[in-house]
Protein backbone atom coordinates (compact mmCIF):
# COMPACT_ATOMS: atom_id res chain seq x y z
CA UNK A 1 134.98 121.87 108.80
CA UNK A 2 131.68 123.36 107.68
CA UNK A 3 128.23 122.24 107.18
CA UNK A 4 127.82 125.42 104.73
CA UNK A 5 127.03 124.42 100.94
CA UNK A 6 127.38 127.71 99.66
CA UNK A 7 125.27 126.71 96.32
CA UNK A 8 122.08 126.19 98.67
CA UNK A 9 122.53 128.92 100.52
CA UNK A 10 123.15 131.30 97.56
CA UNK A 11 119.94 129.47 95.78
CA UNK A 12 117.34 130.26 98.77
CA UNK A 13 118.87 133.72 99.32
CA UNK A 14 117.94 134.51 95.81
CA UNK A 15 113.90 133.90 97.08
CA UNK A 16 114.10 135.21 100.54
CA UNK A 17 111.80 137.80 99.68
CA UNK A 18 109.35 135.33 98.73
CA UNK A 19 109.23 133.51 101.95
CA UNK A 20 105.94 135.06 103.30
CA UNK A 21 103.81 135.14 100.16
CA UNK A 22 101.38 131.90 100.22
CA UNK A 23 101.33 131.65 96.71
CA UNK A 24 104.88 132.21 95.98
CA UNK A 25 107.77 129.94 95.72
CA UNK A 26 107.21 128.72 98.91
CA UNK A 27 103.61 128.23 98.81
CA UNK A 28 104.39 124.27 99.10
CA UNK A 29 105.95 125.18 102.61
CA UNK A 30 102.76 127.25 103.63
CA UNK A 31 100.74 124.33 103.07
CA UNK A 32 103.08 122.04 104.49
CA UNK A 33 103.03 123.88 107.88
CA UNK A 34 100.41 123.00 109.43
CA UNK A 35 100.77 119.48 110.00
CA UNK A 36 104.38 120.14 111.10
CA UNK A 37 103.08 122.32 113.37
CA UNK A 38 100.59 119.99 114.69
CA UNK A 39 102.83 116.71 114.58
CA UNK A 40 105.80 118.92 116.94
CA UNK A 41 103.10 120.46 119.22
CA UNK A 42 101.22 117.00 120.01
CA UNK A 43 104.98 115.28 120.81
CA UNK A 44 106.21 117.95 122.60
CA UNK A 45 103.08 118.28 124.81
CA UNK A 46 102.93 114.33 125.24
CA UNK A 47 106.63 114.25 125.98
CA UNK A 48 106.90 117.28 128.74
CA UNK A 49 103.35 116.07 130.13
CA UNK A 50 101.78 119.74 129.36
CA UNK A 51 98.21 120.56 129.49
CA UNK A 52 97.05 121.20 125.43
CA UNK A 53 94.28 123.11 127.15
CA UNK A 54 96.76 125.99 128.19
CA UNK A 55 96.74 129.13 126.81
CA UNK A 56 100.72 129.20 125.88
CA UNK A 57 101.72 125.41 125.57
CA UNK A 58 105.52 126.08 124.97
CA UNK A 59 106.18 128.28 127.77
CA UNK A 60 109.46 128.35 129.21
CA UNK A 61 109.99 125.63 126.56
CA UNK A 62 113.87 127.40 124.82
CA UNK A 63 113.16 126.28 120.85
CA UNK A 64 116.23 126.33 118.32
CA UNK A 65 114.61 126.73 115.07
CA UNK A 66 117.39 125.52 112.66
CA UNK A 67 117.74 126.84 108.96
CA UNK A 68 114.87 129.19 110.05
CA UNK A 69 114.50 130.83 106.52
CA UNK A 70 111.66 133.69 106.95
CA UNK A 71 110.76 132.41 110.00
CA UNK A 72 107.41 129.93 108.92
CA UNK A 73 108.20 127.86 111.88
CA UNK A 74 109.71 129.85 114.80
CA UNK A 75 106.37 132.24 114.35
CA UNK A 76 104.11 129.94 115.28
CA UNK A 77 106.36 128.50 118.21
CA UNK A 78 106.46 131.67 119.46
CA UNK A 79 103.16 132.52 119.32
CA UNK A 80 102.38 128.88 121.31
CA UNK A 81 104.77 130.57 123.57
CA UNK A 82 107.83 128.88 122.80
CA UNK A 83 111.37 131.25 123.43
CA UNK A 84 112.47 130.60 120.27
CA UNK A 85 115.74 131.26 118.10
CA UNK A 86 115.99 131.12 114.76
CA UNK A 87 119.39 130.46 113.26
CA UNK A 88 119.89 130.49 109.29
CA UNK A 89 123.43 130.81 106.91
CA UNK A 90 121.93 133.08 104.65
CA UNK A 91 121.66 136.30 105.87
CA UNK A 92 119.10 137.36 103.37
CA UNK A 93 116.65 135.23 105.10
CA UNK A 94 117.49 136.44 108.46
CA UNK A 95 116.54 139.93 107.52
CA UNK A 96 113.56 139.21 105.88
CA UNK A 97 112.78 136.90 108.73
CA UNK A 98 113.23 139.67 111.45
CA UNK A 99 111.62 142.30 109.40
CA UNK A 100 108.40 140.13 109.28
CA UNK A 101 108.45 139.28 112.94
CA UNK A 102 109.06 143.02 113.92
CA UNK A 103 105.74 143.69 112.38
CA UNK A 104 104.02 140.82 114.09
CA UNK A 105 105.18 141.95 117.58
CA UNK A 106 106.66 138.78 118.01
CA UNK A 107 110.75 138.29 120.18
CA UNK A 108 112.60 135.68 118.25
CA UNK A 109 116.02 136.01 118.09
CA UNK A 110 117.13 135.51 114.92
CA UNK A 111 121.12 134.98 113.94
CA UNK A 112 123.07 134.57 110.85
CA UNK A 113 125.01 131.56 111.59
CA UNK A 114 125.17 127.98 111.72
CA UNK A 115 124.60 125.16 114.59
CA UNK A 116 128.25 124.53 114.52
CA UNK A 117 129.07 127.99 115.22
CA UNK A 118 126.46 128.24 117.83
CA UNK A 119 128.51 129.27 120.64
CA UNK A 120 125.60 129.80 124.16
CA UNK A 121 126.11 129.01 127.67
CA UNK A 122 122.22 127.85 127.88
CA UNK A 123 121.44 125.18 125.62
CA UNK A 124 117.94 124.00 123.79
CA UNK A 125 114.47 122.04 124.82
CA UNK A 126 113.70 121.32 121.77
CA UNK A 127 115.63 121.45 118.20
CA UNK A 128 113.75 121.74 115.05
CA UNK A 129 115.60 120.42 112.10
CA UNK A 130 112.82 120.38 109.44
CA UNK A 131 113.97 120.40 105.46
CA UNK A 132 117.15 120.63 106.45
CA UNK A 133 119.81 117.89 106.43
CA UNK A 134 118.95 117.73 102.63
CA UNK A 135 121.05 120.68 102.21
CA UNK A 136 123.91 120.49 104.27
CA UNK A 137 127.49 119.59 104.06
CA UNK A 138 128.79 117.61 106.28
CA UNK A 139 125.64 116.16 107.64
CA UNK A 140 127.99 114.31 110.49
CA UNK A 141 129.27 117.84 111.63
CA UNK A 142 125.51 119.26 111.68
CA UNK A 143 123.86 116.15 113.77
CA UNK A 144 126.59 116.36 116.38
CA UNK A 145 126.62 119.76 116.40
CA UNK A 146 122.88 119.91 117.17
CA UNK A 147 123.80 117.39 119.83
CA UNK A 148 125.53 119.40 121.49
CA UNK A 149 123.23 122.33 121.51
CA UNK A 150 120.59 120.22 123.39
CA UNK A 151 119.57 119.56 126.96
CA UNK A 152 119.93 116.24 128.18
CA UNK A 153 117.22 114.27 127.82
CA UNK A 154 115.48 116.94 125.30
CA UNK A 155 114.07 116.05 121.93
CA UNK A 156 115.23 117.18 118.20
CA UNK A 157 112.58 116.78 115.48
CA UNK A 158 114.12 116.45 111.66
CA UNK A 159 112.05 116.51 108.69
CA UNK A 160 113.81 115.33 105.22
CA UNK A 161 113.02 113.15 102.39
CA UNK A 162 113.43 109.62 102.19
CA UNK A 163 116.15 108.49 98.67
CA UNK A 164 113.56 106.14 96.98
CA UNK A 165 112.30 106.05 93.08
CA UNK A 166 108.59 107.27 94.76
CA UNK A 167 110.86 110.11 96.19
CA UNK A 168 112.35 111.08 92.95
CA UNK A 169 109.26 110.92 91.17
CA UNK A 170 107.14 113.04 93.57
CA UNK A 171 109.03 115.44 95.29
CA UNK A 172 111.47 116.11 91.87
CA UNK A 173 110.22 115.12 88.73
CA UNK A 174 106.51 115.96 89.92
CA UNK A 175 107.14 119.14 92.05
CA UNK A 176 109.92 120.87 90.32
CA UNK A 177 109.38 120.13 86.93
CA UNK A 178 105.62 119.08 86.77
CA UNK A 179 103.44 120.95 89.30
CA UNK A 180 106.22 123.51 89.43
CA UNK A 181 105.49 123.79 93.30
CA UNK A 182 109.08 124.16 93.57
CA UNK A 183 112.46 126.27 91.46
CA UNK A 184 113.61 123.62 89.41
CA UNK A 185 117.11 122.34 91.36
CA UNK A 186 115.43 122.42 94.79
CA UNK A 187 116.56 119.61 95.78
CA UNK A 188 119.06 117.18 95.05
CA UNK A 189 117.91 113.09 95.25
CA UNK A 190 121.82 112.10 96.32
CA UNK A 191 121.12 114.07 98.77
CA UNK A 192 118.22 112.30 100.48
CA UNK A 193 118.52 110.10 103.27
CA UNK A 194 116.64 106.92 104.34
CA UNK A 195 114.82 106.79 107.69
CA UNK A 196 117.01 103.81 108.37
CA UNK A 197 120.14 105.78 107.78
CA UNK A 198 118.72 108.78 110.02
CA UNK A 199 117.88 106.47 112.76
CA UNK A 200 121.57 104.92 112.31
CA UNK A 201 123.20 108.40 112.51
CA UNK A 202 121.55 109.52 115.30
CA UNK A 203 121.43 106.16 117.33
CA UNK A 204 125.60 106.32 117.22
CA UNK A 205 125.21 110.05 118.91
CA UNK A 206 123.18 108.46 121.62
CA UNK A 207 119.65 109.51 120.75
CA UNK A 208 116.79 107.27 121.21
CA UNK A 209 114.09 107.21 118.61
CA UNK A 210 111.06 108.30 120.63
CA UNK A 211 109.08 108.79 117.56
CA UNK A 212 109.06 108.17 113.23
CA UNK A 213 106.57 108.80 111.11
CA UNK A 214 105.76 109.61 107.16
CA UNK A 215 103.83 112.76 105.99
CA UNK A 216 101.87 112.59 102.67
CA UNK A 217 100.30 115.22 100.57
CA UNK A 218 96.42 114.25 99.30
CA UNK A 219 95.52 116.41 96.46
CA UNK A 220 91.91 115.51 96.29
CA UNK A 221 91.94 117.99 99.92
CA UNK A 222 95.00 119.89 99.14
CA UNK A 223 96.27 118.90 102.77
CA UNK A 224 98.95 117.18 104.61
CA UNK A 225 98.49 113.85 107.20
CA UNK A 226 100.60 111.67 109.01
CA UNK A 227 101.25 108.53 107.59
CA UNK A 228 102.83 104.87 107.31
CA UNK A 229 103.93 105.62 104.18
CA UNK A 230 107.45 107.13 104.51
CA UNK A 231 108.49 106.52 100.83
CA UNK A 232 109.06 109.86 100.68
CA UNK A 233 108.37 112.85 103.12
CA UNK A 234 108.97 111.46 106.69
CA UNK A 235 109.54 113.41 110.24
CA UNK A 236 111.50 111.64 113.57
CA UNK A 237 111.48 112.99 117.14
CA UNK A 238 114.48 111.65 119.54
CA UNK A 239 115.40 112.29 122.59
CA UNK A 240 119.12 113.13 123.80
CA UNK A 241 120.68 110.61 126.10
């Protein structure tokens, strides 16, 4: 078994060069980082009782930055002073993403592969699973897989998108054909999953739910909050039992 869907993998490997150009075809990603950034910092220090005031929050912290693409996530983590490794099936990415963090100075370890492959003696503080479980096969195989590449009692944030009409309406009708914020085909609604679902999934692998919340994009500030409203973007933290 494989959580490889070769169609999505082909489809971002075709813009991997794109990944670190703000006002390319990831440009809604670049604007979408920040608050990700801030909404896994502010858990993360709250959960491991860490001073924000410190210079490197995340050290010592081991990250596993899943699906890593060019590397928008594990950069920052690494520069908070996270030991971060980036893993990604399309090898495209992984070059572009190790090319661009050669140039920053920065030591991620970046690896064509996927979580079920994942073979390390020393497993993971924290996982980062963010816009990724709407693209995978298997998504049974992938959750229990990143079980398994956790520390006990660690926590594993996922970002996805919630399956409602608001969902289908914003983040594909408006974004891909619309705004054209994203290639048209990005995503696929099916493929959504409700929070309720999530929770379900990982509940049965013996996570707790230590923290859900929705993300929403204002347009009047071009900028990303937390929310109530998960209707469509929506990010949980849980902790391995």
């Amino acid at each position: 078994m494989s959580t490889i869907n070769k169609d999505e993998i082909n489809k971002f490997s075709k813009i991997a060069d794109e990944w670190w150009d703000i006002n390319g075809k990831f440009k809604p990603l670049h604007a979408f980082n920040p608050i990700r950034i801030e909404y896994i910092l502010n858990v993360t220090l709250d959960y491991f009782n860490i001073d924000k005031n410190k210079k490197f929050p995340l050290k010592n912290l081991k990250i596993l930055d899943i699906g890593c693409g060019g590397g928008l996530i594990s950069e920052p983590m690494s520069r908070l002073g996270a030991n971060v490794t980036g893993i990604d099936a399309s090898d495209k990415n992984i070059q572009v993403a190790k090319l661009h963090a050669k140039k920053n100075n920065l030591n991620i370890t970046y690896l064509n592969t996927v979580p079920e492959d994942l073979k390390l003696q020393n497993k993971f503080d924290i996982v980062l699973n963010l816009e990724v479980i709407e693209h995978v096969e298997n998504l049974d195989l992938y959750l229990s897989s990143c079980f398994s590449l956790l520390k006990q009692k660690r926590i594993m944030f996922t970002a996805t998108i919630n399956r409602t009409l608001t969902s289908y309406v914003k983040a594909i009708v408006g974004a891909e054909y619309i705004l054209r914020w994203l290639p048209i085909g990005t995503h696929d609604w099916n493929k959504f999953i409700k929070p309720e679902e999530l929770e379900k999934k990982l509940t049965d692998l013996n996570f707790s739910i230590t923290n859900l919340t929705g993300l929403s994009y204002n347009p009047l500030f071009k900028e990303w909050k937390k929310t109530k409203d998960m209707s469509v973007n929506y990010i949980i933290a849980a902790k391995k039992n």
